[in-house]
PDBML (XML) file of the C-alpha atoms, coordinates in Angstrom:
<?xml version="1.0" encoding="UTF-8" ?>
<PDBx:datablock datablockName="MODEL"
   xmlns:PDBx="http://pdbml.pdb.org/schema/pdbx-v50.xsd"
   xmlns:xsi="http://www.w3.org/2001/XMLSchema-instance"
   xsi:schemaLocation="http://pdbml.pdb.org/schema/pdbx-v50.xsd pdbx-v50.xsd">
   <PDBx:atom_siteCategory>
      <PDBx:atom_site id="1">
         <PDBx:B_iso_or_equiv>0.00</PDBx:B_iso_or_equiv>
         <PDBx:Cartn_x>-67.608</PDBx:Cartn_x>
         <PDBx:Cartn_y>-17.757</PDBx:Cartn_y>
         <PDBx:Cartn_z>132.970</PDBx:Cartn_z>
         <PDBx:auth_asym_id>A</PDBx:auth_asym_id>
         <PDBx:auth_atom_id>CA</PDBx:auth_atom_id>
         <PDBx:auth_comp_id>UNK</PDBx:auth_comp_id>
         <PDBx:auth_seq_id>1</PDBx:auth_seq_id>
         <PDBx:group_PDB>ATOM</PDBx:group_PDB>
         <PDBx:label_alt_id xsi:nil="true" />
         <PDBx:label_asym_id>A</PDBx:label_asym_id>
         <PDBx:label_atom_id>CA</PDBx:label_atom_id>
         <PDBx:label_comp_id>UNK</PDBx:label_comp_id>
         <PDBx:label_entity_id>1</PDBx:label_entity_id>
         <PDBx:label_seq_id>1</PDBx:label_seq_id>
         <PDBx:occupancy>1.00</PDBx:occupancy>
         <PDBx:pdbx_PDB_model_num>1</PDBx:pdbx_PDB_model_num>
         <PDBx:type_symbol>C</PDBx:type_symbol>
      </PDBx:atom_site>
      <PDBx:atom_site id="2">
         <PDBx:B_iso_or_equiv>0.00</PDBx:B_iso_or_equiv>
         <PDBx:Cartn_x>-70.614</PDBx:Cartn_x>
         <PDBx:Cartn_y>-17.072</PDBx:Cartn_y>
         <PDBx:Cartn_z>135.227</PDBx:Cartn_z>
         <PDBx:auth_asym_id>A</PDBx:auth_asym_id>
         <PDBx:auth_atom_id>CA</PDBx:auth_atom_id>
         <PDBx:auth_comp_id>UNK</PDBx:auth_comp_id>
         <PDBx:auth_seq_id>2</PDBx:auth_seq_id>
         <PDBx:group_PDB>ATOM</PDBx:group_PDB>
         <PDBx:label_alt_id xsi:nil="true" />
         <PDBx:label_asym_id>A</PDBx:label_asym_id>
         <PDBx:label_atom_id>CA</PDBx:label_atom_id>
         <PDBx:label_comp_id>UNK</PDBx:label_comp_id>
         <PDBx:label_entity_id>1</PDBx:label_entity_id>
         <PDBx:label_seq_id>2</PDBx:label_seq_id>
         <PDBx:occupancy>1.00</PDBx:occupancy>
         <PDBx:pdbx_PDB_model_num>1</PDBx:pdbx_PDB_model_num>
         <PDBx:type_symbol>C</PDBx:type_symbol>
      </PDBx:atom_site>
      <PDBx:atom_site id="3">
         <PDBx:B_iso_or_equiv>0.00</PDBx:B_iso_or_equiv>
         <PDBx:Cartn_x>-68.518</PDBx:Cartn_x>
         <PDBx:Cartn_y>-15.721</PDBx:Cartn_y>
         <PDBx:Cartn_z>138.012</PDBx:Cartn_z>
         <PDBx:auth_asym_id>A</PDBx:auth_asym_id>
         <PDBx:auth_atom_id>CA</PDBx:auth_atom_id>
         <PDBx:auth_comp_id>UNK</PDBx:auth_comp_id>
         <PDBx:auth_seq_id>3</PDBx:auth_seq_id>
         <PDBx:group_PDB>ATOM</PDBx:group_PDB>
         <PDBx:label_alt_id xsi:nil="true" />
         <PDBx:label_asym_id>A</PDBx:label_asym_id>
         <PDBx:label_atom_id>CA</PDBx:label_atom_id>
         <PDBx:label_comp_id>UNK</PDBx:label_comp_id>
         <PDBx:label_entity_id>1</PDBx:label_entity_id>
         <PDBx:label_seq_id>3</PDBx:label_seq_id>
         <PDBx:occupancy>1.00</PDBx:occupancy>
         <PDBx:pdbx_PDB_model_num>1</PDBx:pdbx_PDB_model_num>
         <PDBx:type_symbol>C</PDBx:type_symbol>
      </PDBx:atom_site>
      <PDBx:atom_site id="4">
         <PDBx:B_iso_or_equiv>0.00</PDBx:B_iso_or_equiv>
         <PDBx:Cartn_x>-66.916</PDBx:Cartn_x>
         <PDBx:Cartn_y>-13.065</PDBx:Cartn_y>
         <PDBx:Cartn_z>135.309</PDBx:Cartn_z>
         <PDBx:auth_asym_id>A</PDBx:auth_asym_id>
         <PDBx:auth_atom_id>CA</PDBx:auth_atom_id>
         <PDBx:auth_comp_id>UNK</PDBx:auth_comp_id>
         <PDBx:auth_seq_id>4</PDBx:auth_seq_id>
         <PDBx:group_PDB>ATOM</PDBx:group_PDB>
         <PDBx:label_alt_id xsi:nil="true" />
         <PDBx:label_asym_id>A</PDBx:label_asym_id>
         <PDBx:label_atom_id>CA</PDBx:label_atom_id>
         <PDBx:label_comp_id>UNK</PDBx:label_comp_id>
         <PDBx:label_entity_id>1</PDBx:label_entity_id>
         <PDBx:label_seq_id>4</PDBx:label_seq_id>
         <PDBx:occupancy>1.00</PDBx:occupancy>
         <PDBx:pdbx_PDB_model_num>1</PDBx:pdbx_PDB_model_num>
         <PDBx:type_symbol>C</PDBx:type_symbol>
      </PDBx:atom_site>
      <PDBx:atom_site id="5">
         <PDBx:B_iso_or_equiv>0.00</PDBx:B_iso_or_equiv>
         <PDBx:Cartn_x>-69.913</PDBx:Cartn_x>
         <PDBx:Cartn_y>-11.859</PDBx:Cartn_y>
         <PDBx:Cartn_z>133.416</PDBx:Cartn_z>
         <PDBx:auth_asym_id>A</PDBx:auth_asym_id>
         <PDBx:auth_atom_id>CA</PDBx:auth_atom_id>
         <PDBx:auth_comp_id>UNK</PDBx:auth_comp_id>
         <PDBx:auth_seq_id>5</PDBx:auth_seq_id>
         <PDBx:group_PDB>ATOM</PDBx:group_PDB>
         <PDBx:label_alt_id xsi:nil="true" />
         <PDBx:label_asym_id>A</PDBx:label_asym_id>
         <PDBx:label_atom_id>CA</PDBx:label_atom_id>
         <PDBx:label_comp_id>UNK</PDBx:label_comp_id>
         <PDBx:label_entity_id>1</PDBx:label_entity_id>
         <PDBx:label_seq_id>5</PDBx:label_seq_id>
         <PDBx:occupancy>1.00</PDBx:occupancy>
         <PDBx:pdbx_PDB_model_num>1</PDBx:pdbx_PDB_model_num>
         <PDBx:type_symbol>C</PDBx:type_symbol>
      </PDBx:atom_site>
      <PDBx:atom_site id="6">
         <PDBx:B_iso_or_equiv>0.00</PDBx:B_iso_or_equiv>
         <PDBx:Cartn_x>-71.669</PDBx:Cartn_x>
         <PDBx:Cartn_y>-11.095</PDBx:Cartn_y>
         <PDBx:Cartn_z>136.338</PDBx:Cartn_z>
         <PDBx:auth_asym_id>A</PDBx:auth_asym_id>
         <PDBx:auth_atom_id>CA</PDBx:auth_atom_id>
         <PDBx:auth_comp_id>UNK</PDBx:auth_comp_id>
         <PDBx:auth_seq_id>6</PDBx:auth_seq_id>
         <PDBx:group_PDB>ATOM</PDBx:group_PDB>
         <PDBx:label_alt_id xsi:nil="true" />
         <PDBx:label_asym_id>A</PDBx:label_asym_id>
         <PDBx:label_atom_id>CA</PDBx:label_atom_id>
         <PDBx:label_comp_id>UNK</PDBx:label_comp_id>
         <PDBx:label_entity_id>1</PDBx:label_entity_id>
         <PDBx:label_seq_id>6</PDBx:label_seq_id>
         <PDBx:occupancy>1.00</PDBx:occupancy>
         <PDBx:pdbx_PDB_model_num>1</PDBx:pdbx_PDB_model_num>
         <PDBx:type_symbol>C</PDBx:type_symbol>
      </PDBx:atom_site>
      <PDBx:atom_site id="7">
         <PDBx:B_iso_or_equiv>0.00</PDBx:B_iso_or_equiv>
         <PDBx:Cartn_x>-68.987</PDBx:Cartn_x>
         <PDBx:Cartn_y>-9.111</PDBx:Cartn_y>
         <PDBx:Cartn_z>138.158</PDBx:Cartn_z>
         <PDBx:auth_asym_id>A</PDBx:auth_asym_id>
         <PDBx:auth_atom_id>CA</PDBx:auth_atom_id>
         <PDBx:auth_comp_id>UNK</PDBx:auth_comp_id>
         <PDBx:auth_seq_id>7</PDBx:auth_seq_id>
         <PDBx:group_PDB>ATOM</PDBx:group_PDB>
         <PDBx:label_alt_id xsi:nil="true" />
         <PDBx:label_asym_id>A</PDBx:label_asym_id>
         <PDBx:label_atom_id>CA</PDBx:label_atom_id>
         <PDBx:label_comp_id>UNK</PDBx:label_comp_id>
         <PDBx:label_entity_id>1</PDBx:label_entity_id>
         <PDBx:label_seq_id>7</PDBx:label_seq_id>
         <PDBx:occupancy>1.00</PDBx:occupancy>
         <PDBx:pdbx_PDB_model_num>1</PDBx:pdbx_PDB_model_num>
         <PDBx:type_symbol>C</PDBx:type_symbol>
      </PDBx:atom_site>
      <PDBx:atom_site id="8">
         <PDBx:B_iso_or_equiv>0.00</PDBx:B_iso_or_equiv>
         <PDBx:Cartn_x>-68.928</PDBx:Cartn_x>
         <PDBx:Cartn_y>-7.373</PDBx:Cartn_y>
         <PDBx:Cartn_z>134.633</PDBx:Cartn_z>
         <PDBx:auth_asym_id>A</PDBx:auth_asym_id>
         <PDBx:auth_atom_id>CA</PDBx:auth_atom_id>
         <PDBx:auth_comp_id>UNK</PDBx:auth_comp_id>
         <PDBx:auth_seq_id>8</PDBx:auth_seq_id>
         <PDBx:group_PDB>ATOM</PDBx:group_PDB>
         <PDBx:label_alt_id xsi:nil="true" />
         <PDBx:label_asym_id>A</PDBx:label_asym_id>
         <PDBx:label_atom_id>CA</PDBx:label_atom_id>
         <PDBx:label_comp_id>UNK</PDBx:label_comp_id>
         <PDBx:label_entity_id>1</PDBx:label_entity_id>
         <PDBx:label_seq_id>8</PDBx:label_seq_id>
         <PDBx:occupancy>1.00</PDBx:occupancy>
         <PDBx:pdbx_PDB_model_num>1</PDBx:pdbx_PDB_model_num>
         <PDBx:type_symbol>C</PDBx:type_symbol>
      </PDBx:atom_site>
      <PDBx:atom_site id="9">
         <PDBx:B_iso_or_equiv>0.00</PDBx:B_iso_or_equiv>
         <PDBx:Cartn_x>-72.462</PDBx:Cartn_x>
         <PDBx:Cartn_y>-6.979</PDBx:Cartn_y>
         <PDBx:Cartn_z>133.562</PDBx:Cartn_z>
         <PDBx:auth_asym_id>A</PDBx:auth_asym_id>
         <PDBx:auth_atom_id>CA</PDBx:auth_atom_id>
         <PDBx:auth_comp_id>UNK</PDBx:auth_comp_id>
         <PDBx:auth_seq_id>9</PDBx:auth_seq_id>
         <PDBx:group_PDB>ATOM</PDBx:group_PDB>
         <PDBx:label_alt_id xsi:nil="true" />
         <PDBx:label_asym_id>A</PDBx:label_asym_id>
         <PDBx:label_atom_id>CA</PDBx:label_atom_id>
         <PDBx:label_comp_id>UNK</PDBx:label_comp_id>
         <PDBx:label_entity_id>1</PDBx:label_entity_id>
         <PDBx:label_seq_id>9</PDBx:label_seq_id>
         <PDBx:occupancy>1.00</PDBx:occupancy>
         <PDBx:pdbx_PDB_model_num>1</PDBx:pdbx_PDB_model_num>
         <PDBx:type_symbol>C</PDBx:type_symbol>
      </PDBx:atom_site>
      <PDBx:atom_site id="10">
         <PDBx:B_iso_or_equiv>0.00</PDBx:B_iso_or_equiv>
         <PDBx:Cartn_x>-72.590</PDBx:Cartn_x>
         <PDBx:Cartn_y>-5.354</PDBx:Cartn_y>
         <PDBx:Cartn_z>137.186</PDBx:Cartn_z>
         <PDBx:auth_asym_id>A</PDBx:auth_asym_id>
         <PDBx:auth_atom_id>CA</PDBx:auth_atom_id>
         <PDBx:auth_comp_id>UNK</PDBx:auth_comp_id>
         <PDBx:auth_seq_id>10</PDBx:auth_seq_id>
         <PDBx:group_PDB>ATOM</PDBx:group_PDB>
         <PDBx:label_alt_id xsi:nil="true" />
         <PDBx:label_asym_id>A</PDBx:label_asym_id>
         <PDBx:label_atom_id>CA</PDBx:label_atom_id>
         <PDBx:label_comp_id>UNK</PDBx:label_comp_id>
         <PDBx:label_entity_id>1</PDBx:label_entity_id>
         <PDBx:label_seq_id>10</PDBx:label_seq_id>
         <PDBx:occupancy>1.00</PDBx:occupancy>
         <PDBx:pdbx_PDB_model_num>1</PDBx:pdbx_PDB_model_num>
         <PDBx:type_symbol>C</PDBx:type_symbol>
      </PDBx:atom_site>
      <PDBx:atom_site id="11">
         <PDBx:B_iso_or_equiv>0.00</PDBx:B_iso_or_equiv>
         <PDBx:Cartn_x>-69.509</PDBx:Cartn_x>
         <PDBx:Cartn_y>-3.013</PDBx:Cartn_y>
         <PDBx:Cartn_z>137.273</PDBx:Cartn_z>
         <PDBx:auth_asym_id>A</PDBx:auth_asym_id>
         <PDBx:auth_atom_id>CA</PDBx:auth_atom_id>
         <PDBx:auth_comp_id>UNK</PDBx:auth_comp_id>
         <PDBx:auth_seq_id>11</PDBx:auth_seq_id>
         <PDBx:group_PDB>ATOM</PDBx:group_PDB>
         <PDBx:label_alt_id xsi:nil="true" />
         <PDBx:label_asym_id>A</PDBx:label_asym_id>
         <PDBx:label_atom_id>CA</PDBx:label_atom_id>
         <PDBx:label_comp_id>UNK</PDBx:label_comp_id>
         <PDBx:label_entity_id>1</PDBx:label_entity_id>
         <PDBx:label_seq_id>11</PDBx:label_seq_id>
         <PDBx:occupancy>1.00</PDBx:occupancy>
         <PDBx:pdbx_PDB_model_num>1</PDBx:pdbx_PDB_model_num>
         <PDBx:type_symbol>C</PDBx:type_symbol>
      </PDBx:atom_site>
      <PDBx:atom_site id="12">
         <PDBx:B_iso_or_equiv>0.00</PDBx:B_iso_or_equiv>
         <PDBx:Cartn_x>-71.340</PDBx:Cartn_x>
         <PDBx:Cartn_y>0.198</PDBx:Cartn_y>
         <PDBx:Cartn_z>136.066</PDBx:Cartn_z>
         <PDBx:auth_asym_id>A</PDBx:auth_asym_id>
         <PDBx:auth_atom_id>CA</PDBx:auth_atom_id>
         <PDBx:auth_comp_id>UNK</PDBx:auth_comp_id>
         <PDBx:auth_seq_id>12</PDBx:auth_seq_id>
         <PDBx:group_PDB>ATOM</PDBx:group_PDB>
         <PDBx:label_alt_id xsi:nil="true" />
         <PDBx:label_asym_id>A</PDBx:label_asym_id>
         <PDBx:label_atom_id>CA</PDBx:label_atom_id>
         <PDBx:label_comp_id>UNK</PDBx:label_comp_id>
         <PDBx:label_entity_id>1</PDBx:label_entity_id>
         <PDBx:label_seq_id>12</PDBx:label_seq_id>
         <PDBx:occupancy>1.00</PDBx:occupancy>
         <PDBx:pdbx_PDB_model_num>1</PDBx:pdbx_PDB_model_num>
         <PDBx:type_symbol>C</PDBx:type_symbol>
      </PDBx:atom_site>
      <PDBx:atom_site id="13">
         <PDBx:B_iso_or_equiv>0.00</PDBx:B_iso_or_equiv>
         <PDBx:Cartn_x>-75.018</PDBx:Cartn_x>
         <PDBx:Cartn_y>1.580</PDBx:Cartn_y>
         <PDBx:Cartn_z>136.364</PDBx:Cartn_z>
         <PDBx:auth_asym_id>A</PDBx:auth_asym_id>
         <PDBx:auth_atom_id>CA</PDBx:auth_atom_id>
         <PDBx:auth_comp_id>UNK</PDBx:auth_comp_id>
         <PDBx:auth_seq_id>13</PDBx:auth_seq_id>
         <PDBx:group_PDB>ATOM</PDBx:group_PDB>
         <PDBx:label_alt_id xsi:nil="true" />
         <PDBx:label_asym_id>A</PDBx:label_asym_id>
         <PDBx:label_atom_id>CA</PDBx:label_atom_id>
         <PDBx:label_comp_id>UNK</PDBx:label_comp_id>
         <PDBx:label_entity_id>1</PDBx:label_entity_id>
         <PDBx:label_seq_id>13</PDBx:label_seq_id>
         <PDBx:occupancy>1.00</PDBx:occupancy>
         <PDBx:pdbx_PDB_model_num>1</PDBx:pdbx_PDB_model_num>
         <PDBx:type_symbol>C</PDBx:type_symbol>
      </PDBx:atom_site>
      <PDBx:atom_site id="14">
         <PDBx:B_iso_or_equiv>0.00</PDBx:B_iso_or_equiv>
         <PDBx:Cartn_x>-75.987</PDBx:Cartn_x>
         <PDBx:Cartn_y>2.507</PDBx:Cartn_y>
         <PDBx:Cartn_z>133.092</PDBx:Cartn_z>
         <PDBx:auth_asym_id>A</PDBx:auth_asym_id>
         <PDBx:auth_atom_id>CA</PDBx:auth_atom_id>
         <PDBx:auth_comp_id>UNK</PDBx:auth_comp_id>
         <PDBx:auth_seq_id>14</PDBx:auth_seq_id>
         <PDBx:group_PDB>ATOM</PDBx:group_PDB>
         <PDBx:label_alt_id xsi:nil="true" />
         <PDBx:label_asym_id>A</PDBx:label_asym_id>
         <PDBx:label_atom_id>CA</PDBx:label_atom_id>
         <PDBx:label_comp_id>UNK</PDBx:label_comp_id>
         <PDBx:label_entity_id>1</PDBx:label_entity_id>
         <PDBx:label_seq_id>14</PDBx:label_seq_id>
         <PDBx:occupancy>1.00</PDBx:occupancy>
         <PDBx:pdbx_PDB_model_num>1</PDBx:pdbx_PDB_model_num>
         <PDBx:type_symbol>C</PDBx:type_symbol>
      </PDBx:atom_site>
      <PDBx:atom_site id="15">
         <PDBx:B_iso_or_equiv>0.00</PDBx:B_iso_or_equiv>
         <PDBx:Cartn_x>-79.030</PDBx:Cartn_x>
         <PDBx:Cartn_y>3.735</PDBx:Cartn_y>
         <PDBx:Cartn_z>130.990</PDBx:Cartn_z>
         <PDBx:auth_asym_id>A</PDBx:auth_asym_id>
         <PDBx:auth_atom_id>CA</PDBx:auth_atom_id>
         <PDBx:auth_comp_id>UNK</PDBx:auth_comp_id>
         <PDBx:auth_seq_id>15</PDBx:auth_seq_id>
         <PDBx:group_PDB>ATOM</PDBx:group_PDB>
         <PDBx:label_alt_id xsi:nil="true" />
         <PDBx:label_asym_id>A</PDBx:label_asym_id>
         <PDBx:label_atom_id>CA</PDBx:label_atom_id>
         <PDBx:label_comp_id>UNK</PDBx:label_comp_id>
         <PDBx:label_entity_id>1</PDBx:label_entity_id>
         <PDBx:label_seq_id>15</PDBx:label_seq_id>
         <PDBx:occupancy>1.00</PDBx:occupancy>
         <PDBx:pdbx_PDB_model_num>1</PDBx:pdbx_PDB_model_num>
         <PDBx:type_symbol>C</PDBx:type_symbol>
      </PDBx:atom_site>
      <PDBx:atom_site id="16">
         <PDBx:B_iso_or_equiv>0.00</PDBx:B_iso_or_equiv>
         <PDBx:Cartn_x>-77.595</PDBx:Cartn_x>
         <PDBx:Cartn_y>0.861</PDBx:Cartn_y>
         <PDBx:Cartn_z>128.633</PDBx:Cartn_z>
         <PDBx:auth_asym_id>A</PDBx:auth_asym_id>
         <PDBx:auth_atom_id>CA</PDBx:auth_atom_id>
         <PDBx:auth_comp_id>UNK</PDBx:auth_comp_id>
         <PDBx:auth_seq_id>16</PDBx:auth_seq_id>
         <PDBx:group_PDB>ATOM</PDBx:group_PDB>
         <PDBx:label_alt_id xsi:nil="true" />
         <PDBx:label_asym_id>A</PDBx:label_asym_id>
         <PDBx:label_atom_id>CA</PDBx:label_atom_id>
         <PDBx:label_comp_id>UNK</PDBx:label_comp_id>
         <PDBx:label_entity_id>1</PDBx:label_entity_id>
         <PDBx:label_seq_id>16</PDBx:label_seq_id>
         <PDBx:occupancy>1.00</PDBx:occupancy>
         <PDBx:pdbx_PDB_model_num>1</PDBx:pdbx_PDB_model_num>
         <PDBx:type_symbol>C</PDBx:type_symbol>
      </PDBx:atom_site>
      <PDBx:atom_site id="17">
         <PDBx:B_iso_or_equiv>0.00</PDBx:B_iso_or_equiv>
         <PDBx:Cartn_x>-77.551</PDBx:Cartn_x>
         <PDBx:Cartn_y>-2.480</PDBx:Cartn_y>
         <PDBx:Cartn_z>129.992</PDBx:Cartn_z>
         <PDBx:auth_asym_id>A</PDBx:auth_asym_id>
         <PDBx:auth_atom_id>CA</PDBx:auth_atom_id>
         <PDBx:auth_comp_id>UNK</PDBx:auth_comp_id>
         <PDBx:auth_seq_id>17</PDBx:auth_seq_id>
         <PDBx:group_PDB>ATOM</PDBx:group_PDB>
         <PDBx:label_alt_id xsi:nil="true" />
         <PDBx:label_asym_id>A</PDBx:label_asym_id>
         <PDBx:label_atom_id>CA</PDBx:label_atom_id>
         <PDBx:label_comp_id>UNK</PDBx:label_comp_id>
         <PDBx:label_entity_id>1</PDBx:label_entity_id>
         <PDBx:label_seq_id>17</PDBx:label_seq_id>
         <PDBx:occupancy>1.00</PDBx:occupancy>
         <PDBx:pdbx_PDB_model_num>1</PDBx:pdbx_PDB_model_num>
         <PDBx:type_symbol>C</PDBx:type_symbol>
      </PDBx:atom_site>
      <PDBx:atom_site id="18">
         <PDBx:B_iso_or_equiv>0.00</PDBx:B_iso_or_equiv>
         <PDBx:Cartn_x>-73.790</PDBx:Cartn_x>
         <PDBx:Cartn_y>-3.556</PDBx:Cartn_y>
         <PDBx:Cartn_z>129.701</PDBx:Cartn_z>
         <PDBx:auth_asym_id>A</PDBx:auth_asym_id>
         <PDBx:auth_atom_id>CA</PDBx:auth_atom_id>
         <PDBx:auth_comp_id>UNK</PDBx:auth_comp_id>
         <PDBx:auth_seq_id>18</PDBx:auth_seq_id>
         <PDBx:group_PDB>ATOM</PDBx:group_PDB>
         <PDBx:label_alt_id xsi:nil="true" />
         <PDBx:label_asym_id>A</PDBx:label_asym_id>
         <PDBx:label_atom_id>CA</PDBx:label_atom_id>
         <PDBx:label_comp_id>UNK</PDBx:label_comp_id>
         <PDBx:label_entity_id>1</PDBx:label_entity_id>
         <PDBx:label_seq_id>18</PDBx:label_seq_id>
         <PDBx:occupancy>1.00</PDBx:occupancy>
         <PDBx:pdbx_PDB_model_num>1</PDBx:pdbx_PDB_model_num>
         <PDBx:type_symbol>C</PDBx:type_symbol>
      </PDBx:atom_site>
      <PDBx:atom_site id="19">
         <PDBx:B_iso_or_equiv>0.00</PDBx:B_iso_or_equiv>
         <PDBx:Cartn_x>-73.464</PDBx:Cartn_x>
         <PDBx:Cartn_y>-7.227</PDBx:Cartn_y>
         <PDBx:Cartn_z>127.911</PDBx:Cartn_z>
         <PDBx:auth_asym_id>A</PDBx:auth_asym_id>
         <PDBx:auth_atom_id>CA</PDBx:auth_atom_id>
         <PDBx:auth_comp_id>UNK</PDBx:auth_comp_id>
         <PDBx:auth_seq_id>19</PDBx:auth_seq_id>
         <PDBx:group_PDB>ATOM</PDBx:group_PDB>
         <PDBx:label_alt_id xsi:nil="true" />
         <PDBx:label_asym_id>A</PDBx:label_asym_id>
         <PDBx:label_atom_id>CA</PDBx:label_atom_id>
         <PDBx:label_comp_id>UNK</PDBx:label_comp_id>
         <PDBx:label_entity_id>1</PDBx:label_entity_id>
         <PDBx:label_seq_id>19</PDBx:label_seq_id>
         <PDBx:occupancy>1.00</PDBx:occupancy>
         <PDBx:pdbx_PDB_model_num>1</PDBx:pdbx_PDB_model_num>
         <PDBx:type_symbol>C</PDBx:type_symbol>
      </PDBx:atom_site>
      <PDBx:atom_site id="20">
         <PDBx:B_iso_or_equiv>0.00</PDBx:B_iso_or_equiv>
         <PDBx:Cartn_x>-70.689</PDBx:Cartn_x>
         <PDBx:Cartn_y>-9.633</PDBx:Cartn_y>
         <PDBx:Cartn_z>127.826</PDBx:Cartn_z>
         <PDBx:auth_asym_id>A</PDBx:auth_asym_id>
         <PDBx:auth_atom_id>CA</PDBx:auth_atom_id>
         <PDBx:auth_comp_id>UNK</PDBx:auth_comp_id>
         <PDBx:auth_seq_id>20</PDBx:auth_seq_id>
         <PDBx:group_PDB>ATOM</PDBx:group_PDB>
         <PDBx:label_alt_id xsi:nil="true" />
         <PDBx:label_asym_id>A</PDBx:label_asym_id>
         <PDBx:label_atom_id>CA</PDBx:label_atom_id>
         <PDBx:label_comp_id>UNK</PDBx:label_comp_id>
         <PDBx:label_entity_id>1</PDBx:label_entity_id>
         <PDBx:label_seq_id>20</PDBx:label_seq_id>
         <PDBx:occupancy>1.00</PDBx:occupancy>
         <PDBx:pdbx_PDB_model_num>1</PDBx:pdbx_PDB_model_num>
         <PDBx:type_symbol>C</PDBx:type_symbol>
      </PDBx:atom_site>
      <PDBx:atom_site id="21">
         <PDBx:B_iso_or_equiv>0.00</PDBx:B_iso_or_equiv>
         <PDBx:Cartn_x>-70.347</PDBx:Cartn_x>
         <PDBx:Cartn_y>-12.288</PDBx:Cartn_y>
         <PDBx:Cartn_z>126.009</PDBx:Cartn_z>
         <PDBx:auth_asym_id>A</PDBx:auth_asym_id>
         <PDBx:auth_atom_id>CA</PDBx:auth_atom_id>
         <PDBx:auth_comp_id>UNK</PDBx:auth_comp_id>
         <PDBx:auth_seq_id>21</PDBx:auth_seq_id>
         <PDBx:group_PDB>ATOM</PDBx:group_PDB>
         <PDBx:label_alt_id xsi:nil="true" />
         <PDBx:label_asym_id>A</PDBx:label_asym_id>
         <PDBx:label_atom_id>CA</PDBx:label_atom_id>
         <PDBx:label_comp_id>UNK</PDBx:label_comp_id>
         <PDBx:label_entity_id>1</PDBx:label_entity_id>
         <PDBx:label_seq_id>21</PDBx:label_seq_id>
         <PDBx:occupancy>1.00</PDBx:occupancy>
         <PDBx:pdbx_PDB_model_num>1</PDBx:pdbx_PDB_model_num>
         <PDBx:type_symbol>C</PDBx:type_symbol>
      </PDBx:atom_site>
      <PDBx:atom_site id="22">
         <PDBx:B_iso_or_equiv>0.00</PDBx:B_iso_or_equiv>
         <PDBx:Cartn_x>-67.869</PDBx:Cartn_x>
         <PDBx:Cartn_y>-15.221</PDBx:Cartn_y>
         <PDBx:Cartn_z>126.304</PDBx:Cartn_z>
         <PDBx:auth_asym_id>A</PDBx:auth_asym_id>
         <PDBx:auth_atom_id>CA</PDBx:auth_atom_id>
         <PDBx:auth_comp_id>UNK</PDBx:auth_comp_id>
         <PDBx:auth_seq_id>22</PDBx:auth_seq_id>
         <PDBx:group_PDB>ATOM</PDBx:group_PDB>
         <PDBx:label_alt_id xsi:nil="true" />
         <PDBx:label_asym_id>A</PDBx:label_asym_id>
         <PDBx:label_atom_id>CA</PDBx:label_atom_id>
         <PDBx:label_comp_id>UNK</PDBx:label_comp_id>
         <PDBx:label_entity_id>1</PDBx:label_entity_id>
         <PDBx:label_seq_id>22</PDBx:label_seq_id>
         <PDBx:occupancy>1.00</PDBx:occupancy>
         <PDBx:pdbx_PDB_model_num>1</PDBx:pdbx_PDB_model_num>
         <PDBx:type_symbol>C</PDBx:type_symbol>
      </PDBx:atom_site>
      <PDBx:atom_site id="23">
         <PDBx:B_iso_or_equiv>0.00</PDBx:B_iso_or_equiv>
         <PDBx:Cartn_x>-66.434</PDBx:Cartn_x>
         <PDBx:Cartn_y>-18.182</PDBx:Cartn_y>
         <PDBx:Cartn_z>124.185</PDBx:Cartn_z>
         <PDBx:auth_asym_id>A</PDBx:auth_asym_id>
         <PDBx:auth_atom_id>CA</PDBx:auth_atom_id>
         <PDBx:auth_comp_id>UNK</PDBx:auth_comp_id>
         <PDBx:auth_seq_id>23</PDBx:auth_seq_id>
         <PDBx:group_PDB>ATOM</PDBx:group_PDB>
         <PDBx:label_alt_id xsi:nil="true" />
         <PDBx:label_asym_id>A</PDBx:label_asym_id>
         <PDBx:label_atom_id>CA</PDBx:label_atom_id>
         <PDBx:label_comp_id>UNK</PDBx:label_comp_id>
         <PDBx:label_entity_id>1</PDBx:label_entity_id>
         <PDBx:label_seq_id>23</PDBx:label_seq_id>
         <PDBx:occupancy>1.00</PDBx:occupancy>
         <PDBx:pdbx_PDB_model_num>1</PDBx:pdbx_PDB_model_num>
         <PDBx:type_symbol>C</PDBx:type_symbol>
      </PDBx:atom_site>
      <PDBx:atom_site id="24">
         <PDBx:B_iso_or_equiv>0.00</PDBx:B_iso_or_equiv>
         <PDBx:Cartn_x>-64.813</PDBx:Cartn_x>
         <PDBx:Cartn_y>-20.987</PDBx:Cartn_y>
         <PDBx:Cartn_z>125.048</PDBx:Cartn_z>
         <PDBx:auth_asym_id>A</PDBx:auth_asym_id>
         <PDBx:auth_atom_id>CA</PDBx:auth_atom_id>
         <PDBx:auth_comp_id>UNK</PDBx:auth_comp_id>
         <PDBx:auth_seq_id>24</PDBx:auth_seq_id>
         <PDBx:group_PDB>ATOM</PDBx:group_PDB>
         <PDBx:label_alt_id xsi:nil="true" />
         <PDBx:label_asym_id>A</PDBx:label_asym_id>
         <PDBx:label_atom_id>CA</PDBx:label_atom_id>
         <PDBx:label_comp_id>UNK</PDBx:label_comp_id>
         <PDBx:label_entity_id>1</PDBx:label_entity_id>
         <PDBx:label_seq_id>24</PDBx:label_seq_id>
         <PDBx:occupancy>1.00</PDBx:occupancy>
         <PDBx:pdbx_PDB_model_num>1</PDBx:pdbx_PDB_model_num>
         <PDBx:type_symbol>C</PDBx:type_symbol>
      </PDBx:atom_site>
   </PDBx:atom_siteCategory>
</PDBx:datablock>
């Protein structure tokens, strides 16, 4: 879970901060 959100939370530069969320 932490390994995923980051790489995706960091995959584009953005004026919007991108967010994931994630349920177990």
């Amino acid at each position: 879970v932490k390994e995923v959100k980051a790489r995706m939370e960091s995959a584009a530069e953005l004026k919007v901060p991108l967010i994931v969320d994630a349920g177990v």
